[in-house]
Protein backbone atom coordinates (compact mmCIF):
# COMPACT_ATOMS: atom_id res chain seq x y z
CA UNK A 1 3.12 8.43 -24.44
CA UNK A 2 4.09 5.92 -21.67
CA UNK A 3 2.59 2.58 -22.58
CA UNK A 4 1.31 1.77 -18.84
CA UNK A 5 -1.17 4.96 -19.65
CA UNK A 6 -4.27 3.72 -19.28
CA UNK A 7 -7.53 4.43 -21.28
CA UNK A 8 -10.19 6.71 -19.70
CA UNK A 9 -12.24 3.67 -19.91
CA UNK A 10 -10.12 1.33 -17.96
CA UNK A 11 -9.01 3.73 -15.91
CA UNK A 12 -12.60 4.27 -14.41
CA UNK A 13 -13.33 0.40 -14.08
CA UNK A 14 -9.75 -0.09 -12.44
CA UNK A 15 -10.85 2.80 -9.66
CA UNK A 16 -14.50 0.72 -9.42
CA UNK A 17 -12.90 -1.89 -9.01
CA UNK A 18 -10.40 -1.55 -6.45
CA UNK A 19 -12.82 0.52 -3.68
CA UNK A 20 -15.64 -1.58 -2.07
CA UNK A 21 -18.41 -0.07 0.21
CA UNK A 22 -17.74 1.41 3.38
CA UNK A 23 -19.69 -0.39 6.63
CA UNK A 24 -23.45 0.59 7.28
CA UNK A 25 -25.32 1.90 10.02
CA UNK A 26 -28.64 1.52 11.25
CA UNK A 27 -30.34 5.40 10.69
CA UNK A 28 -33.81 6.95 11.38
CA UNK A 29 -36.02 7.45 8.40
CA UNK A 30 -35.96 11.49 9.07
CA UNK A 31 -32.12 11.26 8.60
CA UNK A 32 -31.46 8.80 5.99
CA UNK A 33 -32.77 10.97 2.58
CA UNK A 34 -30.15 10.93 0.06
CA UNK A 35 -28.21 7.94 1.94
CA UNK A 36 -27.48 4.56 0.30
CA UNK A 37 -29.41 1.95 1.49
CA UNK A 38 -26.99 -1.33 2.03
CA UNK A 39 -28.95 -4.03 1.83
CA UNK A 40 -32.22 -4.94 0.48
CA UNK A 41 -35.60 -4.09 1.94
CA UNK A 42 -38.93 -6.19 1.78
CA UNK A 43 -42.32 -4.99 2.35
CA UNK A 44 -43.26 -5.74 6.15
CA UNK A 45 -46.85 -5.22 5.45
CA UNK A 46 -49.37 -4.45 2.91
CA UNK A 47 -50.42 -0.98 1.98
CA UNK A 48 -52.78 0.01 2.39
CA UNK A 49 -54.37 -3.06 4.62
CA UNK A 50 -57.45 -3.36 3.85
CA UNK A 51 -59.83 -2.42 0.62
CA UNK A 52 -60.58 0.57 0.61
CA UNK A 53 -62.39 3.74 -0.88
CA UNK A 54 -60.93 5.76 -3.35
CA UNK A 55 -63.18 8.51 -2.85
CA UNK A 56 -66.51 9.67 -0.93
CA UNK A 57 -69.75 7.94 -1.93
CA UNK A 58 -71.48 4.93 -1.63
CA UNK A 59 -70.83 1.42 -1.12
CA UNK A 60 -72.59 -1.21 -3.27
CA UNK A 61 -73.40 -4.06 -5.26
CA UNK A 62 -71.99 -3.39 -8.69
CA UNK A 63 -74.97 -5.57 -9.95
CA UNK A 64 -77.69 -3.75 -7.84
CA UNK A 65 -77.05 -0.40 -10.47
CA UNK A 66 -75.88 -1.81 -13.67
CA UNK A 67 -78.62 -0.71 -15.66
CA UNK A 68 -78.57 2.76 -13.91
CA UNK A 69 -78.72 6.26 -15.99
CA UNK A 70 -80.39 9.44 -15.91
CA UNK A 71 -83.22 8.04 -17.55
CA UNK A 72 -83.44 4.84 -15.14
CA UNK A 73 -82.87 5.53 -11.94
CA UNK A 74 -82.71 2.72 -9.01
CA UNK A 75 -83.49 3.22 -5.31
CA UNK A 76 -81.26 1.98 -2.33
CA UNK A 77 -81.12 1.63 1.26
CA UNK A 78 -78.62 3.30 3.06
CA UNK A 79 -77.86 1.30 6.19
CA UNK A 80 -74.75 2.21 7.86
CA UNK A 81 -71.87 4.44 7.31
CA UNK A 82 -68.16 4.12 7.18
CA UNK A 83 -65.31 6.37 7.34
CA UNK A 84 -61.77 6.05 7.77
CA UNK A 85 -60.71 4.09 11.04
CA UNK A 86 -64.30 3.42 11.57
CA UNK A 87 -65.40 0.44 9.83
CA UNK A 88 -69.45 -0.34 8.78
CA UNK A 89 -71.14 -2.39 11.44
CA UNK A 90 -73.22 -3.99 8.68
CA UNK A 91 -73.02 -5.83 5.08
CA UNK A 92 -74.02 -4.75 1.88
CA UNK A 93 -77.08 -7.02 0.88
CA UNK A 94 -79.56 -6.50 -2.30
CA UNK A 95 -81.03 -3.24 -2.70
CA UNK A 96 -78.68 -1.62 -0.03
CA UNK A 97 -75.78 0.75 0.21
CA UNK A 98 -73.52 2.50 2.57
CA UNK A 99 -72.26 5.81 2.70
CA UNK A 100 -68.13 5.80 2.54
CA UNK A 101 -65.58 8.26 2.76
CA UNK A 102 -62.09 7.80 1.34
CA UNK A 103 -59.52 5.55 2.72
CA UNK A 104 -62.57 3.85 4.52
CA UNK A 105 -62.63 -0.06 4.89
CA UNK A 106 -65.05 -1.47 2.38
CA UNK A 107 -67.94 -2.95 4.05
CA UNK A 108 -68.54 -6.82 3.84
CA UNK A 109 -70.95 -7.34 0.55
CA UNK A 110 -69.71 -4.51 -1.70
CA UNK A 111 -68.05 -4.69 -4.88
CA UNK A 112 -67.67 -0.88 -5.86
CA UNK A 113 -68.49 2.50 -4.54
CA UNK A 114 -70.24 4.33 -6.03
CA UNK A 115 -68.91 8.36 -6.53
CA UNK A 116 -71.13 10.57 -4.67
CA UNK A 117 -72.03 12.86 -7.86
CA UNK A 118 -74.30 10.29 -9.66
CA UNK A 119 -76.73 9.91 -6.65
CA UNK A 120 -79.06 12.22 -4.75
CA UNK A 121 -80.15 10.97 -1.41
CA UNK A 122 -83.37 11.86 0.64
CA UNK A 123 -82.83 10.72 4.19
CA UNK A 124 -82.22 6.83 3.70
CA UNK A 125 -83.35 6.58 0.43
CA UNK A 126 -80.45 6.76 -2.61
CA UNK A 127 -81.66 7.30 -5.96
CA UNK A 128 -78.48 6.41 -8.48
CA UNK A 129 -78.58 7.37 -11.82
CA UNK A 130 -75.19 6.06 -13.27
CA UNK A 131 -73.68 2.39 -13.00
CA UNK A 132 -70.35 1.55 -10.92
CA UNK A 133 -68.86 -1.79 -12.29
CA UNK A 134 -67.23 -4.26 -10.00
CA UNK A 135 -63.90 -2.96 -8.09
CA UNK A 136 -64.53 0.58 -9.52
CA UNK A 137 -63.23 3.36 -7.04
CA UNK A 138 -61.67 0.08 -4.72
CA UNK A 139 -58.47 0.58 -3.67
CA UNK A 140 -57.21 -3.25 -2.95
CA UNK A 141 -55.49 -4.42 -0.14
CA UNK A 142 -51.19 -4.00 -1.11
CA UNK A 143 -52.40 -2.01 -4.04
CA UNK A 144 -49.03 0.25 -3.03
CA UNK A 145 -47.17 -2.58 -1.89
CA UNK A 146 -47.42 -5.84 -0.81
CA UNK A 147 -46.24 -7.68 1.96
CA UNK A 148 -42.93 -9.54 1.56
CA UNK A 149 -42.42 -7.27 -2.09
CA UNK A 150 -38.93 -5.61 -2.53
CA UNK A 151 -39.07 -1.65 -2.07
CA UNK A 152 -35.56 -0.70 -2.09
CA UNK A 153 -32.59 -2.45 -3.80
CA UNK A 154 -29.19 -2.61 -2.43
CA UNK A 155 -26.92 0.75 -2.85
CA UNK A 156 -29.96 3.04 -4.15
CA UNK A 157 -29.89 6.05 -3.38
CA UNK A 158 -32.93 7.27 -1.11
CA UNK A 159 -35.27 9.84 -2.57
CA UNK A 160 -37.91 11.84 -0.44
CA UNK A 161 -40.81 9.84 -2.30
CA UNK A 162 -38.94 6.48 -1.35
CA UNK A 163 -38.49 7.59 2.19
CA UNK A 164 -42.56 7.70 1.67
CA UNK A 165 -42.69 4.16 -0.01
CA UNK A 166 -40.26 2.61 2.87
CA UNK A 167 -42.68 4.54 6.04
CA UNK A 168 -45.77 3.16 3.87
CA UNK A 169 -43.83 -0.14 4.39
CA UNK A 170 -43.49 -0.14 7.68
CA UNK A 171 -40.30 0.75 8.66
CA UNK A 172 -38.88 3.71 10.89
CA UNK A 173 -35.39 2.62 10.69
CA UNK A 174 -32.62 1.87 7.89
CA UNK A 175 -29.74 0.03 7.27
CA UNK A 176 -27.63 2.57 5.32
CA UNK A 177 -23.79 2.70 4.40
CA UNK A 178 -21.91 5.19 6.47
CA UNK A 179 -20.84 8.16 4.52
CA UNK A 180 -17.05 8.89 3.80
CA UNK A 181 -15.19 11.47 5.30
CA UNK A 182 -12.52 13.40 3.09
CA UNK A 183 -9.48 14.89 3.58
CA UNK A 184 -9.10 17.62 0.66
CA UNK A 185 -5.47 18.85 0.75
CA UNK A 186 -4.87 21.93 -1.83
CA UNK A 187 -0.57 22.29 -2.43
CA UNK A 188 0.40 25.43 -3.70
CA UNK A 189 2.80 28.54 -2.76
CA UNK A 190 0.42 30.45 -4.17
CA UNK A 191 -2.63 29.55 -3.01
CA UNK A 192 -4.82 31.55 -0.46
CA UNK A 193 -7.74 30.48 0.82
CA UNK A 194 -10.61 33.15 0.18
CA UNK A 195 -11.67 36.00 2.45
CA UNK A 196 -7.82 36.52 2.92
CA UNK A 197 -5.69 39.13 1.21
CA UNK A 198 -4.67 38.45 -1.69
CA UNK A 199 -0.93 39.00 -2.39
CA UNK A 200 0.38 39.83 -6.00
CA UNK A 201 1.51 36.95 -7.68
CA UNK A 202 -1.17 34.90 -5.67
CA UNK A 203 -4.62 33.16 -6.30
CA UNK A 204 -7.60 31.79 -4.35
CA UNK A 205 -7.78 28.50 -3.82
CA UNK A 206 -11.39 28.45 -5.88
CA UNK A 207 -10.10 24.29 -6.78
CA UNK A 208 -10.60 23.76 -3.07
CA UNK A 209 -13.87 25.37 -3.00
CA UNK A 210 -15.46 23.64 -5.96
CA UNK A 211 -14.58 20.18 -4.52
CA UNK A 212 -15.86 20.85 -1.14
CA UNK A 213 -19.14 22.12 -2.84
CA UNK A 214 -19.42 19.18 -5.20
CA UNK A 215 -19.17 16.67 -1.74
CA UNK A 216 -21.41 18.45 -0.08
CA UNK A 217 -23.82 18.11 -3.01
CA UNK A 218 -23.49 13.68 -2.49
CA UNK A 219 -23.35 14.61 1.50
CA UNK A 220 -19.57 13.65 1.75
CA UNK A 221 -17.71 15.40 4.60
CA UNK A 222 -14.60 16.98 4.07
CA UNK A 223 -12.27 18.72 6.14
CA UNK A 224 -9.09 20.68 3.92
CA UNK A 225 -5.86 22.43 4.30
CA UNK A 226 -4.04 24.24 2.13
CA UNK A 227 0.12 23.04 1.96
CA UNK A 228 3.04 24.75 1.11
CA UNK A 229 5.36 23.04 -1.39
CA UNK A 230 7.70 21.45 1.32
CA UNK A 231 7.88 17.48 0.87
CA UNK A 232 8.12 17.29 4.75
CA UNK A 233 4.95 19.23 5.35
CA UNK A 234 2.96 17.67 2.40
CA UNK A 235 4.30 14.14 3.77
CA UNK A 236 3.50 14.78 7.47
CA UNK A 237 -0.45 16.16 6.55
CA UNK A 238 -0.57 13.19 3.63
CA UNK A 239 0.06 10.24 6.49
CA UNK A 240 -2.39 12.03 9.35
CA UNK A 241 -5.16 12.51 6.73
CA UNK A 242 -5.23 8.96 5.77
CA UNK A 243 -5.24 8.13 9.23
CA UNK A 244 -8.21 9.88 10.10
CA UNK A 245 -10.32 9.76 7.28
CA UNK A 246 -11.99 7.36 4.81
CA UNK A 247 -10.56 8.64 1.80
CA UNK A 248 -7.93 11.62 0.48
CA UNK A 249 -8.28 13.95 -2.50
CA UNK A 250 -5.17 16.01 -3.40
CA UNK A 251 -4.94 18.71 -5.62
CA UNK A 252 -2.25 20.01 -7.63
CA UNK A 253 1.07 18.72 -7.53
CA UNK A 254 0.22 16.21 -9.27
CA UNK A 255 2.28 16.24 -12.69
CA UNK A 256 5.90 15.90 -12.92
CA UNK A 257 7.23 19.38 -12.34
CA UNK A 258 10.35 20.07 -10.17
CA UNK A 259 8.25 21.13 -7.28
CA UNK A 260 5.62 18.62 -7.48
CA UNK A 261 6.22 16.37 -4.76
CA UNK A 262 3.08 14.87 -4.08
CA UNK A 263 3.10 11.44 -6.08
CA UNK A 264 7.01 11.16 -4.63
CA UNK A 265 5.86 11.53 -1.41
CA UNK A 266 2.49 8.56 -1.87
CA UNK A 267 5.69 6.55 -3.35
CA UNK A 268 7.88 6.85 0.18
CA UNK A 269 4.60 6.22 1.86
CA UNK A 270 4.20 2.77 -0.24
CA UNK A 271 0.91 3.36 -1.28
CA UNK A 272 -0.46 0.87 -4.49
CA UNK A 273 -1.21 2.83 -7.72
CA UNK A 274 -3.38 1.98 -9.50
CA UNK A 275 -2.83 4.45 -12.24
CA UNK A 276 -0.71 7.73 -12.28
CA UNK A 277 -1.70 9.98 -16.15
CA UNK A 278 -4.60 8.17 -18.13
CA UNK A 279 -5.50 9.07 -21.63
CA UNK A 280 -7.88 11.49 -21.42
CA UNK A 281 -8.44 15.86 -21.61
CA UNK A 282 -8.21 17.67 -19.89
CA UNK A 283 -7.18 15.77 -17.14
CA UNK A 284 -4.45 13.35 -18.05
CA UNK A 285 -2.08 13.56 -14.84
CA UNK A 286 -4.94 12.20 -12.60
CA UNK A 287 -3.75 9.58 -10.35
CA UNK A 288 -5.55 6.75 -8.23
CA UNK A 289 -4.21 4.61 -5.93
CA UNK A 290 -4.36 2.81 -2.41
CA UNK A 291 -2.63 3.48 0.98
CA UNK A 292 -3.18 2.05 4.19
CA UNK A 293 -6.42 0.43 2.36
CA UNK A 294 -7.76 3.82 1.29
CA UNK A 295 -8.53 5.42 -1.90
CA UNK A 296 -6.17 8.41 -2.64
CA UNK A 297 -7.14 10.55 -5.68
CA UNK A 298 -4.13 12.73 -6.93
CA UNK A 299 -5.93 15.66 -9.13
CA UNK A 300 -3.93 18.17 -11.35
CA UNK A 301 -3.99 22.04 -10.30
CA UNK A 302 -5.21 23.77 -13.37
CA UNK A 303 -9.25 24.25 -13.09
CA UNK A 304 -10.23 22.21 -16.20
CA UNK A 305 -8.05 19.53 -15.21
CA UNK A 306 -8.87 19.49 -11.72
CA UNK A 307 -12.94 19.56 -12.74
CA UNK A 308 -12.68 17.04 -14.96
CA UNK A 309 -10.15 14.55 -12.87
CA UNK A 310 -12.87 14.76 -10.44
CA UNK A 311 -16.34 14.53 -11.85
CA UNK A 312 -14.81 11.63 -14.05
CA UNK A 313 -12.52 9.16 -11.75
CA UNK A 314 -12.52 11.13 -8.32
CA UNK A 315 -16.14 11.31 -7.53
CA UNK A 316 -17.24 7.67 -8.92
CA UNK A 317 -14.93 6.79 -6.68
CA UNK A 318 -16.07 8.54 -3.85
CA UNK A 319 -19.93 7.27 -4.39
CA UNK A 320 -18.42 3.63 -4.63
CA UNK A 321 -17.22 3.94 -1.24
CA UNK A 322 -20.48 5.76 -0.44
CA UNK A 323 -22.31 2.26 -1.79
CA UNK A 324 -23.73 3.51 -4.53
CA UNK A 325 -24.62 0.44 -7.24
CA UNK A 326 -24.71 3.42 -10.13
CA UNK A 327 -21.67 5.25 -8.86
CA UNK A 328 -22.15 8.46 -11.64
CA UNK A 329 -23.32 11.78 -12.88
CA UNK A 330 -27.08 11.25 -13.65
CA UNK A 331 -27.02 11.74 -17.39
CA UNK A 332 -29.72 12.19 -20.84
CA UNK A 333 -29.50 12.29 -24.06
CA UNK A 334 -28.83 15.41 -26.29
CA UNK A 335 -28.42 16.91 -29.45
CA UNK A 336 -25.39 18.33 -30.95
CA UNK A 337 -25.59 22.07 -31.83
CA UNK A 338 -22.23 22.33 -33.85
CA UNK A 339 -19.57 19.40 -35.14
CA UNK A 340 -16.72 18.68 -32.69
CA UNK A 341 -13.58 17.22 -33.40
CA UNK A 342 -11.08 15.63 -31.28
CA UNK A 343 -7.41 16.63 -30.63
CA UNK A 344 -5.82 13.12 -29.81
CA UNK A 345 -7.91 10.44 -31.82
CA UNK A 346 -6.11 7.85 -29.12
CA UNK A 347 -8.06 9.77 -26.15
CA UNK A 348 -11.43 10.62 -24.73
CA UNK A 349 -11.68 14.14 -24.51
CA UNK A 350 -14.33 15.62 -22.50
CA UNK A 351 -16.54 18.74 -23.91
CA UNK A 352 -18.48 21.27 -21.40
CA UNK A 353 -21.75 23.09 -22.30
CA UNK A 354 -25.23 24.97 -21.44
CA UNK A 355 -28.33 22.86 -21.99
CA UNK A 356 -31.51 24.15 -24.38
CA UNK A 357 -34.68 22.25 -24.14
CA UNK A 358 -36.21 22.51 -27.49
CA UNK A 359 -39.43 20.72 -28.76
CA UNK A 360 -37.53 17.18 -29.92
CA UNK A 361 -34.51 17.47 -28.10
CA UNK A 362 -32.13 18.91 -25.22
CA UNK A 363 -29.46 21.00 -27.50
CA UNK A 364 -26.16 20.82 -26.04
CA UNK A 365 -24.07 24.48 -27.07
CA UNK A 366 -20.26 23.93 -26.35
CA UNK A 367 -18.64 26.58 -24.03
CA UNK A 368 -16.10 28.68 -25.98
CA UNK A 369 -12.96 28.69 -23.79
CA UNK A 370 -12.45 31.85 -22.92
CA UNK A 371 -12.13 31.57 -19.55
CA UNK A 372 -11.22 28.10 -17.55
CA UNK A 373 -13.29 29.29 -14.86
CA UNK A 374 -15.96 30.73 -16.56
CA UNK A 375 -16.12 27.78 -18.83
CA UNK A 376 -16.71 25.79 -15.90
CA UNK A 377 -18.87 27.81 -13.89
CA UNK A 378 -21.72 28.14 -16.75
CA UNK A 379 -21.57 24.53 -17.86
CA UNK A 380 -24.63 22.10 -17.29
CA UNK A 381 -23.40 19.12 -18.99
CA UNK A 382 -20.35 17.22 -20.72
CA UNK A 383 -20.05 15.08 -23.46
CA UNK A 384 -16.92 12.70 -24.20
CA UNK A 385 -15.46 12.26 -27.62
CA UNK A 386 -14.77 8.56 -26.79
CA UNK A 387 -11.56 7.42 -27.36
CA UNK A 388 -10.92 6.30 -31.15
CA UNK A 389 -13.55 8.67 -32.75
CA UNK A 390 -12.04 11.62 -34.72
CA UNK A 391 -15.29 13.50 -34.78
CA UNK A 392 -19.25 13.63 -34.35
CA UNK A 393 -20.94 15.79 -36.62
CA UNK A 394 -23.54 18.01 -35.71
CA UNK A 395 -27.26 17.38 -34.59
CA UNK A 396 -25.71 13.83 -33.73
CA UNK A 397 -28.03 12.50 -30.50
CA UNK A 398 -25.57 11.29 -27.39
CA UNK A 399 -25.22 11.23 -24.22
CA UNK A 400 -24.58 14.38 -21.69
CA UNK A 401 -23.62 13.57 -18.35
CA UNK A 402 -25.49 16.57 -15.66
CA UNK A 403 -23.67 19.01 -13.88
CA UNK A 404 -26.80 20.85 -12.81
């Protein structure tokens, strides 16, 4: 084992820390869901602005019913009415109320509403039979947020309900980082992209497929080609993707076969790596480096390897660049269905599997490898066997990352 191998570990913080955030943008609030935001944001107002009703019913002094119930019921005035966008023209005074609606300003006086259920009303007259204690069915001014309060922190990633918070707050545009573009370049003799005939002795370049699928998923754009094993050709497309794009991902060629020519070519090209085979399976030969001040991901062919180089160093690098402060797989925690054990105590190995709720916990079953692609295609989450643990037995509680 070369000695300048790096642990998964290290390798993952050395690819963090070597790509910084892409510039931002000012965006619309209708196009920004799922973006990063790149700075924070503050409250501009208060929501809602004013007190208001929770729900239909009756505005009054908390004190004018307290001793309210079926058995003792208290008369009021009604004097005015107010419903949303149309404030009362009068106060609340002793022995008064007014009728409300939800989302209605409270009128001057009050100190609850009362819920329309637990009164009856006979033209102006209101006869409560149940109490309403100060603030009750008040919804106070900034009770959603408050002016000047932080909504969104720096490189989170914008959900529909905090595309809600941030309109509530008073804003219609966004400061958001820009989103990488990717060149994906597949090398292969035998590769052939699908929907093509498929010549014996050929596959389908289903690598290609899954990482385009996977971007699309984190709303990176990609554009890919497919390269024969010529040095010239994979040099030529190597130095115009970098040039037009934000970052590179190649796959295959990436080990240290007689034709595998793509780390020989990022050497002529002078780019800085960072790391070229890391300690980790499957997956070892991933590489990870800078040229012309871009991130370049080398990823192994076979479809394990490839997967895993991905989800694991590839695409936390990509949502670095995209600005994202938690730049990972969302993850939970499980429970083991069976022992595993490691192969190399000295690695992390990574294990694929389905998901079953159960009452207590999320059971994580381990794929049987029958089939790389199969194995791949059914799992919902991974585990690692961290580096320096032989084994974890079974019904042992840890921590799945989500592929679902």
């Amino acid at each position: 084992m070369p000695k300048e191998q790096l642990g998964y570990k290290d390798a993952l913080q050395a690819t963090l820390d070597t790509i910084g955030p892409l510039t931002s943008e000012i965006v619309s609030l209708d196009a920004c869901a799922d973006r990063i935001v790149s700075e924070d944001l503050c409250s501009k107002v208060c929501s809602p602005s004013i007190d208001s009703s929770m729900k239909d019913g009756y505005a009054v002094k908390s004190e004018d019913i307290q001793s309210a119930s079926p058995e003792n019921k208290i008369s009021l005035s009604v004097i005015d009415m107010a419903a949303a966008g149309i404030p009362a023209q009068k106060a609340v005074t002793g022995g008064t109320a007014i009728r409300i609606q939800t989302g209605a300003k409270i009128p001057d006086g009050a100190t609850a509403v009362l819920a329309e259920e637990f009164a009856t009303r006979t033209e102006d007259t209101l006869t409560v039979f149940n109490t309403a204690h100060a603030g009750r069915n008040i919804m106070r001014k900034g009770a959603d947020v408050g002016e000047g309060e932080r909504i969104a922190r720096k490189g989170s990633r914008l959900s529909p309900g905090m595309i809600g918070l941030i309109a509530a707050a008073g804003f219609s545009q966004v400061p958001v980082y820009c989103q990488p573009s990717l060149a994906i370049l597949a090398t292969g003799d035998e590769l052939v992209l699908p929907g093509n005939p498929l010549p014996a002795g050929k596959l389908y370049a289903s690598n290609l497929e899954m990482l385009k699928a996977w971007c699309q998923r984190y709303g990176i754009a990609t554009s890919f080609s497919i390269l024969i094993d010529q040095p010239d050709i994979i040099t030529k497309n190597i130095d115009a993707a970098i040039d037009t794009h934000d970052a590179l991902i190649t796959s295959g060629g990436a080990w240290s076969g007689d034709r595998d020519f793509v780390a020989e070519t990022l050497n002529r090209l002078g780019w800085k790596k960072v790391f070229h085979w890391i300690r980790m399976g499957p997956g070892k030969p991933v590489g990870f480096g800078m040229l012309k001040g871009k991130p370049v991901f080398l990823l192994p062919g076979g479809p394990p390897s490839n997967f895993t180089a991905f989800i694991q160093i590839a695409l936390p690098g990509l949502l670095k660049l995209s600005g994202d402060r938690r730049p990972a797989l969302p993850a939970m925690p499980v429970k083991l269905s069976q022992a595993l054990t490691c192969r190399h105590i000295d690695w992390t190995e990574f294990v694929y599997g389905t998901l079953h709720p159960t009452d207590a916990y999320t059971l994580f079953k381990p794929n049987k490898l029958t089939s790389r692609i199969k194995s791949i295609a059914s799992a919902q989450g991974v585990i690692a066997i961290p580096e320096g643990v032989k084994s974890i037995p079974a019904d042992a509680v840890v921590t799945a990352q989500l592929l679902i």
